[in-house]
N, C-alpha and C. Protein backbone atom coordinates (compact mmCIF):
# COMPACT_ATOMS: atom_id res chain seq x y z
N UNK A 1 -92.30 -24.48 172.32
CA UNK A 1 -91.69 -24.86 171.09
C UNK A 1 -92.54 -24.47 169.92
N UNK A 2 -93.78 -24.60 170.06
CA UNK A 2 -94.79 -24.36 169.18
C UNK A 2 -94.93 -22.92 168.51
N UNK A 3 -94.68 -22.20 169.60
CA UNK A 3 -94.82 -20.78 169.24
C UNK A 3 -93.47 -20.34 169.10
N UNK A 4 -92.21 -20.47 168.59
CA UNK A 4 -90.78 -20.72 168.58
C UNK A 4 -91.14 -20.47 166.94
N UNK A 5 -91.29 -21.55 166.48
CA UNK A 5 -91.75 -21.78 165.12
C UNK A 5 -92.75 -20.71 164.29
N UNK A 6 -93.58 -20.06 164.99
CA UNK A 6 -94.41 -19.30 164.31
C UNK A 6 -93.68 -18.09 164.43
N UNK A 7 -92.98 -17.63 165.03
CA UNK A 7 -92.03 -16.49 165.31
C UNK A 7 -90.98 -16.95 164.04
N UNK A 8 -90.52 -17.94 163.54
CA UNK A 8 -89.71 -17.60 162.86
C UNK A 8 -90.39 -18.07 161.29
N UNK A 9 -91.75 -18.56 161.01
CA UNK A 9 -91.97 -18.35 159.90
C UNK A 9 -92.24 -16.77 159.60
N UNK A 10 -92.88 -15.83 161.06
CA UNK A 10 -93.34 -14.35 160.55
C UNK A 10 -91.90 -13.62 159.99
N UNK A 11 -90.74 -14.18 160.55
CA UNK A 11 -89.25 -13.49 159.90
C UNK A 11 -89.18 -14.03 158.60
N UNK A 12 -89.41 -15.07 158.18
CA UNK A 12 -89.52 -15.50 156.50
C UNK A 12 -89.73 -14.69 155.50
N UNK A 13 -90.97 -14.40 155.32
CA UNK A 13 -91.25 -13.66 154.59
C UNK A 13 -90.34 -12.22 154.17
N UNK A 14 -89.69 -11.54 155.49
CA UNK A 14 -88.72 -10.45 154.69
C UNK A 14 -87.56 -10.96 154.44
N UNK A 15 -87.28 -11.83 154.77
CA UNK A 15 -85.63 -12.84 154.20
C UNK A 15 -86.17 -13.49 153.07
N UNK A 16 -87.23 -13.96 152.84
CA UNK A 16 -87.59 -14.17 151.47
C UNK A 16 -87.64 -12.77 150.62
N UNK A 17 -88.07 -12.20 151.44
CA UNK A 17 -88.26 -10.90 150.08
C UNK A 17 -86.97 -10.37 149.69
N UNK A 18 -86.00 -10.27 150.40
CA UNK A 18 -84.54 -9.65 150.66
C UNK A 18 -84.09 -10.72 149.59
N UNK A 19 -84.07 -11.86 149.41
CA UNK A 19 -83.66 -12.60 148.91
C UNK A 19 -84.04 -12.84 147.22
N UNK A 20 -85.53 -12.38 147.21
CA UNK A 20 -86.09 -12.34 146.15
C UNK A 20 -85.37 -11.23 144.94
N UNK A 21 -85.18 -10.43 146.00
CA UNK A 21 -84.90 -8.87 145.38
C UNK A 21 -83.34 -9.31 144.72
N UNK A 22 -82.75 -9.89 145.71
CA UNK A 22 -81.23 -10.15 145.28
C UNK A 22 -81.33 -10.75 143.98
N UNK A 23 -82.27 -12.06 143.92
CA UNK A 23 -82.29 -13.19 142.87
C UNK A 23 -82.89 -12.07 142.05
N UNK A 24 -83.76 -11.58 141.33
CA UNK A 24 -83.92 -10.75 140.29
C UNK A 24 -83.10 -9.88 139.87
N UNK A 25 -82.80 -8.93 140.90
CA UNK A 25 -81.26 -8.25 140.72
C UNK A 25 -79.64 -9.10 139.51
N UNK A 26 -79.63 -10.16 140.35
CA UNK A 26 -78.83 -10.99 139.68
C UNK A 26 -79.27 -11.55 138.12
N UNK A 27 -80.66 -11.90 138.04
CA UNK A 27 -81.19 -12.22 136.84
C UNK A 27 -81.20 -10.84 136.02
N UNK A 28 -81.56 -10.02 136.32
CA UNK A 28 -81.33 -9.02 135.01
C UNK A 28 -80.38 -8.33 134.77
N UNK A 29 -78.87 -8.82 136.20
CA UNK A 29 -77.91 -8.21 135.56
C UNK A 29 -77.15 -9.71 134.40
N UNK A 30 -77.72 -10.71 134.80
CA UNK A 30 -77.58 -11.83 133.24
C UNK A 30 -77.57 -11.44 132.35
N UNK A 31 -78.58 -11.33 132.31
CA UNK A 31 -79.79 -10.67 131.01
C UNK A 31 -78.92 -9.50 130.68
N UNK A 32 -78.82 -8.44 131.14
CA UNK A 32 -77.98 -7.72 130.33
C UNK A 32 -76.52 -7.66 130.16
N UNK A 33 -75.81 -8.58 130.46
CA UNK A 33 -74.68 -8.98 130.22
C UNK A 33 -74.85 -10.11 128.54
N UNK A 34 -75.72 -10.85 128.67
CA UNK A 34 -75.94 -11.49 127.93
C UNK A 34 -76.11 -11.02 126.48
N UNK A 35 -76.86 -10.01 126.50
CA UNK A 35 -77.44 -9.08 125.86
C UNK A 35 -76.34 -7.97 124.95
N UNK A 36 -75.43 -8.10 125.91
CA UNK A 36 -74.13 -7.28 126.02
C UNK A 36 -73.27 -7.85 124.84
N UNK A 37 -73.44 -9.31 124.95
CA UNK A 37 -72.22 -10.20 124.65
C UNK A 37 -72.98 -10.73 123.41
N UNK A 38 -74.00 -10.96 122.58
CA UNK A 38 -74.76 -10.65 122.03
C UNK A 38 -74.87 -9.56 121.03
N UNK A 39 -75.10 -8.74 121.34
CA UNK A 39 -74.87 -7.51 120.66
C UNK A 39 -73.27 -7.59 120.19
N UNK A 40 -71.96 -7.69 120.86
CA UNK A 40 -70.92 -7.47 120.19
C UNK A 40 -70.71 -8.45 119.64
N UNK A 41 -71.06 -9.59 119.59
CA UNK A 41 -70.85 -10.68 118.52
C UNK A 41 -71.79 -10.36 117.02
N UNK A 42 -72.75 -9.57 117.23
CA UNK A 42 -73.48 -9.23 116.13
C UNK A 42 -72.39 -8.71 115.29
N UNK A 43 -72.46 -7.69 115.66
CA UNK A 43 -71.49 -6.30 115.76
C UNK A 43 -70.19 -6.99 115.06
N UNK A 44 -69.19 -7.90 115.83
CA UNK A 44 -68.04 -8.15 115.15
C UNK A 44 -68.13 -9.13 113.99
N UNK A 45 -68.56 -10.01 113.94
CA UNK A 45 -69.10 -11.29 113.19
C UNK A 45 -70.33 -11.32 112.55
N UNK A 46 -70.27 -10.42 111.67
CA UNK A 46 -71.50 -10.52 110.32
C UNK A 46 -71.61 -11.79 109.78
N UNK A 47 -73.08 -12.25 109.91
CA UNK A 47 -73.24 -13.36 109.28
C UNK A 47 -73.30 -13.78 108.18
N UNK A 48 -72.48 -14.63 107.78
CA UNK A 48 -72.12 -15.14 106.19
C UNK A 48 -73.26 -16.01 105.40
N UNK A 49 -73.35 -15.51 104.13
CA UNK A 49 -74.62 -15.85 103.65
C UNK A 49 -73.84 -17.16 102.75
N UNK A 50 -74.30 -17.99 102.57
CA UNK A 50 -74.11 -19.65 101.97
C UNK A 50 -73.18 -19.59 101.20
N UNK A 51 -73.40 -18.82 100.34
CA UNK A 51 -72.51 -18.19 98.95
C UNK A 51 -71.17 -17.65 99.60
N UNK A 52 -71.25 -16.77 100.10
CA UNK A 52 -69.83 -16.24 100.73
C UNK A 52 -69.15 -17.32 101.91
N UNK A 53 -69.52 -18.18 102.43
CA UNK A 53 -69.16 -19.63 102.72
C UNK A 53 -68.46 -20.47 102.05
N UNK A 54 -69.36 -20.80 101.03
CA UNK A 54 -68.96 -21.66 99.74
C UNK A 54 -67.86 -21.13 99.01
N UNK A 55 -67.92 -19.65 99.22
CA UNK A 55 -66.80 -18.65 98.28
C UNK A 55 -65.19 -18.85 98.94
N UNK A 56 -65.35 -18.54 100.60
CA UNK A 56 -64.18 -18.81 101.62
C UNK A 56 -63.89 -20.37 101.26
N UNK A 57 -64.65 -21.52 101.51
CA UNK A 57 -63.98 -23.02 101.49
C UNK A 57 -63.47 -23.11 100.10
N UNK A 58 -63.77 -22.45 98.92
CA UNK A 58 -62.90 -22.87 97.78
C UNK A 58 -61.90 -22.18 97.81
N UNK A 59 -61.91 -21.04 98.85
CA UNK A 59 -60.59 -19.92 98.30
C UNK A 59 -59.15 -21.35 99.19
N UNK A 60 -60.13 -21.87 100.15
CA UNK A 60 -59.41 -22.33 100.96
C UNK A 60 -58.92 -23.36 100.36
N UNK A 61 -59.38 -24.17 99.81
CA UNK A 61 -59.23 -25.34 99.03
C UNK A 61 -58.42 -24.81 97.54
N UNK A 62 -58.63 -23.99 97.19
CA UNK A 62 -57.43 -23.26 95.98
C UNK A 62 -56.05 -23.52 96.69
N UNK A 63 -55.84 -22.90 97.83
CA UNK A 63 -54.96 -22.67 98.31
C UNK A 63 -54.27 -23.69 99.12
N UNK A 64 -54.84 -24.66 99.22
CA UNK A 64 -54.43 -26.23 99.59
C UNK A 64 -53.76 -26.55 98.77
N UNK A 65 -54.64 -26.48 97.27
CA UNK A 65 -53.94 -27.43 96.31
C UNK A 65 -52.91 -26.65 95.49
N UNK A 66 -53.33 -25.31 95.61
CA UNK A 66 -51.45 -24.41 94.90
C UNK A 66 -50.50 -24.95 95.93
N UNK A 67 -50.75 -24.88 96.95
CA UNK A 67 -49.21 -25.75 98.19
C UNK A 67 -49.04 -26.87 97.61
N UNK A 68 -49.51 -27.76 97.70
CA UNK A 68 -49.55 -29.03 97.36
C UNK A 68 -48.92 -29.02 95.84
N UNK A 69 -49.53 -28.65 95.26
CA UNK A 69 -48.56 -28.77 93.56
C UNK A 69 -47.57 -28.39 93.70
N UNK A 70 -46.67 -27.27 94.64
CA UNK A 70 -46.13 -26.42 94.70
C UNK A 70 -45.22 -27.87 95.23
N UNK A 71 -45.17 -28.22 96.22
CA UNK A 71 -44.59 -28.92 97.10
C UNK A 71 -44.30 -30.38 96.23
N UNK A 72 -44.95 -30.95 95.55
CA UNK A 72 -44.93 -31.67 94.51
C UNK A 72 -43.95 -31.62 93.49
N UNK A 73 -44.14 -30.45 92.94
CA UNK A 73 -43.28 -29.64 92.04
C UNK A 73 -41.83 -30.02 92.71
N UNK A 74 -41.22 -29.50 93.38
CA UNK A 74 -40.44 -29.07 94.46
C UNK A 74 -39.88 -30.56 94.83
N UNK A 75 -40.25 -31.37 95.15
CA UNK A 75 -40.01 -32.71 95.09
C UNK A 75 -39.64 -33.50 94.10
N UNK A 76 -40.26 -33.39 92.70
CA UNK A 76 -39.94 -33.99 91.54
C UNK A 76 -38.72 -33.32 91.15
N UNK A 77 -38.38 -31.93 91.54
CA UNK A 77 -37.32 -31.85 90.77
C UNK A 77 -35.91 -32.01 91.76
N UNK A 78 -36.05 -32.14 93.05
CA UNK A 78 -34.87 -32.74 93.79
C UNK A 78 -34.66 -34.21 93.24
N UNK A 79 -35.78 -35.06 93.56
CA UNK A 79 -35.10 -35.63 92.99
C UNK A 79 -34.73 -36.49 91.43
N UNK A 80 -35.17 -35.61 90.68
CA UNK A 80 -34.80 -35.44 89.40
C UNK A 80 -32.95 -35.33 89.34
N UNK A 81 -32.74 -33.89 90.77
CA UNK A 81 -31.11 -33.78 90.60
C UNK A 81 -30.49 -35.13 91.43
N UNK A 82 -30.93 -35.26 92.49
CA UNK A 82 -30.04 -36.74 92.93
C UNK A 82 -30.48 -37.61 91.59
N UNK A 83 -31.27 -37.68 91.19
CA UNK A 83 -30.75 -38.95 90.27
C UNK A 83 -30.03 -38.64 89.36
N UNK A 84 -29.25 -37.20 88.89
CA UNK A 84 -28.63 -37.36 88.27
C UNK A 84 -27.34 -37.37 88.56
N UNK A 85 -27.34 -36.58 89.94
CA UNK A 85 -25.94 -36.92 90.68
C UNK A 85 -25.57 -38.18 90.89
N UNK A 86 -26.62 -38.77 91.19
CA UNK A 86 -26.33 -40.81 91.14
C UNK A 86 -25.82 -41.17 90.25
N UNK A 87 -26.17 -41.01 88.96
CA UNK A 87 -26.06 -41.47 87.62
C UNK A 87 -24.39 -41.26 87.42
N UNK A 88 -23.69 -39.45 87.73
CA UNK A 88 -22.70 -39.11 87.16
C UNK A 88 -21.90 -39.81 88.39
N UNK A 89 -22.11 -39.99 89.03
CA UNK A 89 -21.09 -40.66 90.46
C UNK A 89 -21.55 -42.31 90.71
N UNK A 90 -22.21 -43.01 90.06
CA UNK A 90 -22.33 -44.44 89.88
C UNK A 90 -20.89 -44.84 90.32
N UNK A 91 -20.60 -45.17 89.16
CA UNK A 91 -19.05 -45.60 89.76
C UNK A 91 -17.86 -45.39 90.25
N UNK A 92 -18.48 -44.35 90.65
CA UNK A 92 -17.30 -44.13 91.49
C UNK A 92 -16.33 -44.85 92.37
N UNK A 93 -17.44 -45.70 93.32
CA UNK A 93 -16.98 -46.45 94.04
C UNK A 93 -15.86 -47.42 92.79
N UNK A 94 -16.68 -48.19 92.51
CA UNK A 94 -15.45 -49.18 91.77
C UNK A 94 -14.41 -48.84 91.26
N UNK A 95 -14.56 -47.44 90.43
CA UNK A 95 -13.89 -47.15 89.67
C UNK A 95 -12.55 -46.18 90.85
N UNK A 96 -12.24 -46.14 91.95
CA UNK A 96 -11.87 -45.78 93.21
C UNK A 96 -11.10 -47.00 93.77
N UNK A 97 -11.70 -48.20 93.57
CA UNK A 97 -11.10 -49.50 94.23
C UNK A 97 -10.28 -50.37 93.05
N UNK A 98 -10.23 -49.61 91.92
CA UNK A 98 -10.02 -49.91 90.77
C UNK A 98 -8.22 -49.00 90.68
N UNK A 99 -8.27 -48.50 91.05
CA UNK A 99 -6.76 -47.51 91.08
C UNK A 99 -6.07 -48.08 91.64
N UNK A 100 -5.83 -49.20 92.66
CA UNK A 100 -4.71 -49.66 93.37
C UNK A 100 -4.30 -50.92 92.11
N UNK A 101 -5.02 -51.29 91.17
CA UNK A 101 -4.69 -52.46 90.31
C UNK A 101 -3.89 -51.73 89.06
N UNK A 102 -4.85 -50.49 88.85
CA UNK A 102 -3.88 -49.74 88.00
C UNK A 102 -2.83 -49.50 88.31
N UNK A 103 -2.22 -48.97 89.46
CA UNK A 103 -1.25 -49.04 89.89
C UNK A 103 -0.04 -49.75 89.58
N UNK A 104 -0.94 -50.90 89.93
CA UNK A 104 0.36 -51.97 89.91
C UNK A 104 0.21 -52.47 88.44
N UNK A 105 -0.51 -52.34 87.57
CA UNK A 105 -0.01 -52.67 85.78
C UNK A 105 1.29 -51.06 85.46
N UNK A 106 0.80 -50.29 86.23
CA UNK A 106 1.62 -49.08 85.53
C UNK A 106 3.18 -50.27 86.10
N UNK A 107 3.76 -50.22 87.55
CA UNK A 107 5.05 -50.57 88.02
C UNK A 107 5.22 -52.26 86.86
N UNK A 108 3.90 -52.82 86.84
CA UNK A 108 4.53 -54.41 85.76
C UNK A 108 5.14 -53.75 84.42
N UNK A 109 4.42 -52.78 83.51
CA UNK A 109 4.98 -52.06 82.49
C UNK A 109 6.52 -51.44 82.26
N UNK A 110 6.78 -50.90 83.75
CA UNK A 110 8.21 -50.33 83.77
C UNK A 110 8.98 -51.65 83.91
N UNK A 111 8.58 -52.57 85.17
CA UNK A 111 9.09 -54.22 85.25
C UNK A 111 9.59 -54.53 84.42
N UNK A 112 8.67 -54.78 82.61
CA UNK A 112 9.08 -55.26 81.86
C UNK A 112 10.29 -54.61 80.60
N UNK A 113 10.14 -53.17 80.79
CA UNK A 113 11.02 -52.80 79.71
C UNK A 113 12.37 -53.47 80.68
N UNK A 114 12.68 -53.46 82.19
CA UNK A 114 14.30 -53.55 81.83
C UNK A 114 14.13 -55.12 82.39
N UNK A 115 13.51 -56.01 82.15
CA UNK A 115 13.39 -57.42 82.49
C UNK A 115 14.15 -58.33 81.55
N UNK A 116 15.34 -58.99 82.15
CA UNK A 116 15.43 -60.31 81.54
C UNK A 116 15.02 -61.71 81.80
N UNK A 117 14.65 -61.70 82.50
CA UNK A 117 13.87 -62.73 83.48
C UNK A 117 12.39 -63.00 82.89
N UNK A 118 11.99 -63.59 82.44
CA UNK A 118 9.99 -63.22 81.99
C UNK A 118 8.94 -64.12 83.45
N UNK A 119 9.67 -65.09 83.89
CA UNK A 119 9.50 -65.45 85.27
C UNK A 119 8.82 -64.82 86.18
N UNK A 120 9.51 -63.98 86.85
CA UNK A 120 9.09 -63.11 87.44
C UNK A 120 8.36 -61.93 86.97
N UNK A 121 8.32 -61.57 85.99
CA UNK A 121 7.18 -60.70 85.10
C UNK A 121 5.83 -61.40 84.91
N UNK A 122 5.94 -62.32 84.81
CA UNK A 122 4.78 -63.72 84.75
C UNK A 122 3.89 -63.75 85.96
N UNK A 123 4.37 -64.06 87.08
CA UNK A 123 3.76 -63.91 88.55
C UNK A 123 3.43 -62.79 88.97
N UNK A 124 4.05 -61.83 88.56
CA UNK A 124 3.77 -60.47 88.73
C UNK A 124 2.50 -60.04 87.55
N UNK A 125 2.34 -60.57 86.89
CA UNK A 125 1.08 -60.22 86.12
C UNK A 125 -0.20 -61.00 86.72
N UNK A 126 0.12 -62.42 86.77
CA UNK A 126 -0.71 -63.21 87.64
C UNK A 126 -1.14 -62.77 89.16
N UNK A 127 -0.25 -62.53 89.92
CA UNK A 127 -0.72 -61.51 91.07
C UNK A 127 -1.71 -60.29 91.12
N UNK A 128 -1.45 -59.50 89.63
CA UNK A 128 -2.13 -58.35 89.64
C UNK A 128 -3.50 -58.76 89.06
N UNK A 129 -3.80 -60.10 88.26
CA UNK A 129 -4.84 -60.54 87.91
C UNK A 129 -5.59 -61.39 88.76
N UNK A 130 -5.28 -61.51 89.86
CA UNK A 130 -6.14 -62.51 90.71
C UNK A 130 -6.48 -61.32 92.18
N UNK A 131 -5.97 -60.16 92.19
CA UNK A 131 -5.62 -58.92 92.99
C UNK A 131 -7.40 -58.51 92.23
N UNK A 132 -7.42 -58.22 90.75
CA UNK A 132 -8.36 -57.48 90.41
C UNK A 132 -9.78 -58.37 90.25
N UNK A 133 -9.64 -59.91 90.28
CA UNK A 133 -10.60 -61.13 90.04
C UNK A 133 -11.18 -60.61 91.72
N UNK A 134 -10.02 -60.72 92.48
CA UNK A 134 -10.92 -60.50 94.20
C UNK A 134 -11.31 -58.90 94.47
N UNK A 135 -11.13 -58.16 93.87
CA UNK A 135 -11.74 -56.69 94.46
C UNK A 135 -13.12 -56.92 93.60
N UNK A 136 -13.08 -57.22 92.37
CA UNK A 136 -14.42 -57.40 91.52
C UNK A 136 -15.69 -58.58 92.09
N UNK A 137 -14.67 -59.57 92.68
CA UNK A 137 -15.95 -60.27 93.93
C UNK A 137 -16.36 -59.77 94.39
N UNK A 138 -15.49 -59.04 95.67
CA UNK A 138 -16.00 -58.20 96.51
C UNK A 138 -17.00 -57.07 96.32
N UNK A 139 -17.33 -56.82 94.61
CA UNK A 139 -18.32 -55.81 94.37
C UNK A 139 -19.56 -56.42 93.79
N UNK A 140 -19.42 -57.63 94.17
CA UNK A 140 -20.53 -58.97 93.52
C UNK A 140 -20.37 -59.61 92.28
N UNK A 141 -19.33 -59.06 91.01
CA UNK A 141 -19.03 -59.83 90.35
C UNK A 141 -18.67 -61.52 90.07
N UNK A 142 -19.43 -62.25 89.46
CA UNK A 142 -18.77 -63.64 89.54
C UNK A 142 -19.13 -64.12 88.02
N UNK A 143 -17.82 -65.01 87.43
CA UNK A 143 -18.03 -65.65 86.61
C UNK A 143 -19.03 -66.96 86.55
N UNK A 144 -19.30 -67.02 85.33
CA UNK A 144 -20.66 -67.93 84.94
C UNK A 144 -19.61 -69.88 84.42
N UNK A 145 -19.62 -70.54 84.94
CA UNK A 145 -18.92 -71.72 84.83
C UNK A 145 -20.42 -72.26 83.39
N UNK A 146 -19.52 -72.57 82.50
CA UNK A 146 -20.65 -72.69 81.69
C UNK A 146 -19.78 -73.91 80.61
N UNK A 147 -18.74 -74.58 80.50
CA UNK A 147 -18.28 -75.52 80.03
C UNK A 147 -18.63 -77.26 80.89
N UNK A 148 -19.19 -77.46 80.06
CA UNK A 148 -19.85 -78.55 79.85
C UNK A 148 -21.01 -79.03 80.96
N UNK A 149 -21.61 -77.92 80.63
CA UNK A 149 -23.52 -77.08 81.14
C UNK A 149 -24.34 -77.65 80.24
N UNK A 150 -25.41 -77.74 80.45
CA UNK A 150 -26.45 -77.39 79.42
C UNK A 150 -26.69 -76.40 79.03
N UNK A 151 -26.45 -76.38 77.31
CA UNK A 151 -26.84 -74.71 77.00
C UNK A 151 -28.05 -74.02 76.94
N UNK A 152 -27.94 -72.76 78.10
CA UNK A 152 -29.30 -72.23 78.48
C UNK A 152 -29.38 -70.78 78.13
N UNK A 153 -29.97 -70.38 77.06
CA UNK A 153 -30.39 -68.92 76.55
C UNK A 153 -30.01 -67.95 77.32
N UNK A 154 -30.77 -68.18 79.08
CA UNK A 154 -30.58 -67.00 79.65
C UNK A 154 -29.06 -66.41 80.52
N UNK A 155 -28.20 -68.09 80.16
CA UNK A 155 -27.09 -67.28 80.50
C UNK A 155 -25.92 -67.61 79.23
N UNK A 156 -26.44 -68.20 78.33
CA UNK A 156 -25.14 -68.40 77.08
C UNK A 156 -25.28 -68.09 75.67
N UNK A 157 -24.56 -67.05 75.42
CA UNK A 157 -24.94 -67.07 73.45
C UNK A 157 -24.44 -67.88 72.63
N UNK A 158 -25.00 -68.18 72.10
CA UNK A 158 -24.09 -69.50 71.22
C UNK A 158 -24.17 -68.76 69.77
N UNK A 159 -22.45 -68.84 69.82
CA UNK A 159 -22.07 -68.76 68.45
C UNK A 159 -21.46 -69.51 67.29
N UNK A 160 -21.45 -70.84 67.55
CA UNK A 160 -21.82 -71.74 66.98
C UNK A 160 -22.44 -72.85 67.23
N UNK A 161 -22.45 -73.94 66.30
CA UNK A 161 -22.81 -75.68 66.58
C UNK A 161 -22.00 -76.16 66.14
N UNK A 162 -21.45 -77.05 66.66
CA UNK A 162 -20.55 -78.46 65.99
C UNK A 162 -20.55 -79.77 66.70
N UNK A 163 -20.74 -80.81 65.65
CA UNK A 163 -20.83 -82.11 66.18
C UNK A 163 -20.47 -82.30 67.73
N UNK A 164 -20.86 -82.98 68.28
CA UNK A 164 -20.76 -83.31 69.30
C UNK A 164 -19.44 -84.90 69.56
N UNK A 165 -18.83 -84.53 70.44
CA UNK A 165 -17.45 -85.65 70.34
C UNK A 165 -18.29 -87.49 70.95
N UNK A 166 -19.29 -86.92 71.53
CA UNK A 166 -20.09 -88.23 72.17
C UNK A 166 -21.43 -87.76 72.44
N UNK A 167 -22.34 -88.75 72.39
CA UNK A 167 -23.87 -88.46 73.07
C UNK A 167 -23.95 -87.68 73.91
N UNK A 168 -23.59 -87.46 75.18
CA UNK A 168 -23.74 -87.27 76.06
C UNK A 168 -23.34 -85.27 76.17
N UNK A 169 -22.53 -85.16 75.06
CA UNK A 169 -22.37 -84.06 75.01
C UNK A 169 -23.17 -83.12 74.03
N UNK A 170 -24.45 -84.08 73.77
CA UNK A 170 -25.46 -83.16 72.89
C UNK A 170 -26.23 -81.79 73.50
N UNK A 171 -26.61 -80.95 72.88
CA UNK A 171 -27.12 -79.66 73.60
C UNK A 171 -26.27 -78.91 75.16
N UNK A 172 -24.49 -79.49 75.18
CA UNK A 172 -24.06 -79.16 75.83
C UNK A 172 -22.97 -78.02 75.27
N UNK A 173 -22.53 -76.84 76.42
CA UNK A 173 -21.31 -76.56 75.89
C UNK A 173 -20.30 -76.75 75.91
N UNK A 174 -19.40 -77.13 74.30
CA UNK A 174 -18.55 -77.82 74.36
C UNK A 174 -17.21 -76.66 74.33
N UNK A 175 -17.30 -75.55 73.96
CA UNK A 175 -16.36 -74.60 74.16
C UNK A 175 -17.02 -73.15 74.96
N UNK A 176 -16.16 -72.32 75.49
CA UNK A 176 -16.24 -71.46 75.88
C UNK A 176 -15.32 -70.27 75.14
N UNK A 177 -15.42 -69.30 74.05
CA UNK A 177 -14.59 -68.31 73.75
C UNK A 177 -14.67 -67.17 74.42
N UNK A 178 -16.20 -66.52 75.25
CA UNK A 178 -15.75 -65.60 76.07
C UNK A 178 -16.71 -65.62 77.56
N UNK A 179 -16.14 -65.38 78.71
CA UNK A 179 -16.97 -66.00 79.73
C UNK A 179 -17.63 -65.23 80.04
N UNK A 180 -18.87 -65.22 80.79
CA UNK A 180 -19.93 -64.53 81.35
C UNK A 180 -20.06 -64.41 82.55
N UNK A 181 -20.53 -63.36 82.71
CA UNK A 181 -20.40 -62.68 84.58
C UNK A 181 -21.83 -62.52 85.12
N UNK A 182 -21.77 -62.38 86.16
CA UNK A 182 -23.10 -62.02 86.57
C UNK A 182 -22.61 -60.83 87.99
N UNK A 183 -23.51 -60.14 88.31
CA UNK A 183 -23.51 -59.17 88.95
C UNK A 183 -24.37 -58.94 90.07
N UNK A 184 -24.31 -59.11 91.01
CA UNK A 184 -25.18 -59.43 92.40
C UNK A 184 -26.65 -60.73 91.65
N UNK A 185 -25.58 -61.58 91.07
CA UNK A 185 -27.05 -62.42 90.68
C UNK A 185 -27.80 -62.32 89.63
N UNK A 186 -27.74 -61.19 88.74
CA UNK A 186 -28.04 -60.74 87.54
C UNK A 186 -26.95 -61.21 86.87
N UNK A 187 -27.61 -61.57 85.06
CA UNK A 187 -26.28 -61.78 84.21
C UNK A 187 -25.97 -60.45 83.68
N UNK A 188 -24.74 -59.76 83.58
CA UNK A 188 -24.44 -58.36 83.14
C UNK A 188 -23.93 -58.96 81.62
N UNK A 189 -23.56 -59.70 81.40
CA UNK A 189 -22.92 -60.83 79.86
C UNK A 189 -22.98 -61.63 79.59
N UNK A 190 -23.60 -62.13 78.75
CA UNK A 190 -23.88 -63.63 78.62
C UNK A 190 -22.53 -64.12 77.77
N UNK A 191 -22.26 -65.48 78.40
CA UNK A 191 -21.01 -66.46 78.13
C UNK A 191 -21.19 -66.53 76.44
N UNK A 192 -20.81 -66.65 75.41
CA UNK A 192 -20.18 -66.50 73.82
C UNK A 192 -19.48 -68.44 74.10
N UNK A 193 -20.34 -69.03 73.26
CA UNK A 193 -20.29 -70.36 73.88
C UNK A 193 -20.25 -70.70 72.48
N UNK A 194 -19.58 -72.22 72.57
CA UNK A 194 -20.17 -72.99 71.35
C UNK A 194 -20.55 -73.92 71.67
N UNK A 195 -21.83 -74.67 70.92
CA UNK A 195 -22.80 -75.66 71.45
C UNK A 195 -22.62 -76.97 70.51
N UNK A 196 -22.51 -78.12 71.49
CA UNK A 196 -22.87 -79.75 70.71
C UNK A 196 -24.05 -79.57 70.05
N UNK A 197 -23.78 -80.43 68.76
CA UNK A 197 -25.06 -80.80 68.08
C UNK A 197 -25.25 -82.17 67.70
């Protein structure tokens, strides 16, 4: 066994050397691959001096912010036009749900030239006025109940004062000449009131 072993360290040495030769072989074909790859990066990619750096990130940054204004630009004036298409087509809607009432004042008008009856011209006006009181709900309109309120600035103008008929009706309103609406909750008119004094 002993001498087994010394027989195969004396083979070592040329399988080391065989081996050696390979491993250097391989290392300097690295090395000049490396060298290779190296050189054409020189070659393609000149190195940029601070200044010509600094020169590229502002060209770059110019060119950010011309998009950007650009795109800005471009935005303000769309919608510049919807809002004015909004503006000219506002009411449309109402003024659309508003034609079936016209309607029916045009047929009460003919009603009345050959009417002897005023009766029935009467209900027929009343119909078409409680027809246009409910489409105008339905668009949030509501009258302001403001007879015998306390009179409050932000929903009543008072256009006059006059005595008051009892105490109790001081700083109240005692007439109403024109009524006031409000509009999803907003007052669009304030009530034309006359006030106890």
């Amino acid at each position: 066994m002993f001498s087994k072993k010394k027989n195969i360290t004396k083979e070592d040495p040329t399988v080391e050397n065989n081996n050696e030769v390979k491993t250097e072989e391989r290392a300097e074909n690295v090395e000049n691959a490396e060298r290779a790859e190296d050189a054409a990066a020189e070659e393609t990619v000149p190195e940029l001096s601070v200044e010509e750096k600094l020169q590229r990130e502002n060209a770059a940054l110019n060119d950010k912010y011309l998009r950007l204004f650009a795109e800005f630009d471009n935005f303000k004036r769309r919608t510049q036009k919807e809002r004015t298409e909004l503006l000219q087509t506002a009411g449309k809607d109402v003024i659309v749900s508003l034609l079936p009432v016209l309607d029916d004042f045009d047929r009460a008008n003919k009603a009345i030239e050959s009417a002897t009856d005023i009766n029935p011209i009467r209900e027929g006006i009343s119909l078409v006025h409680s027809k246009l009181k409910n489409l105008l709900a339905q668009k949030g309109l509501k009258e302001m109940e403001s007879i015998n309120t306390p009179f409050d600035t932000d929903h009543h103008e008072a256009i006059t004062k006059i005595p008051a008929p009892n105490e109790e009706m001081k700083g109240k309103v005692i007439d109403e000449l024109e009524k006031g609406y409000t509009l999803n909750d907003k007052v669009i008119r304030f009530a034309k009131v006359v006030v106890g004094s």
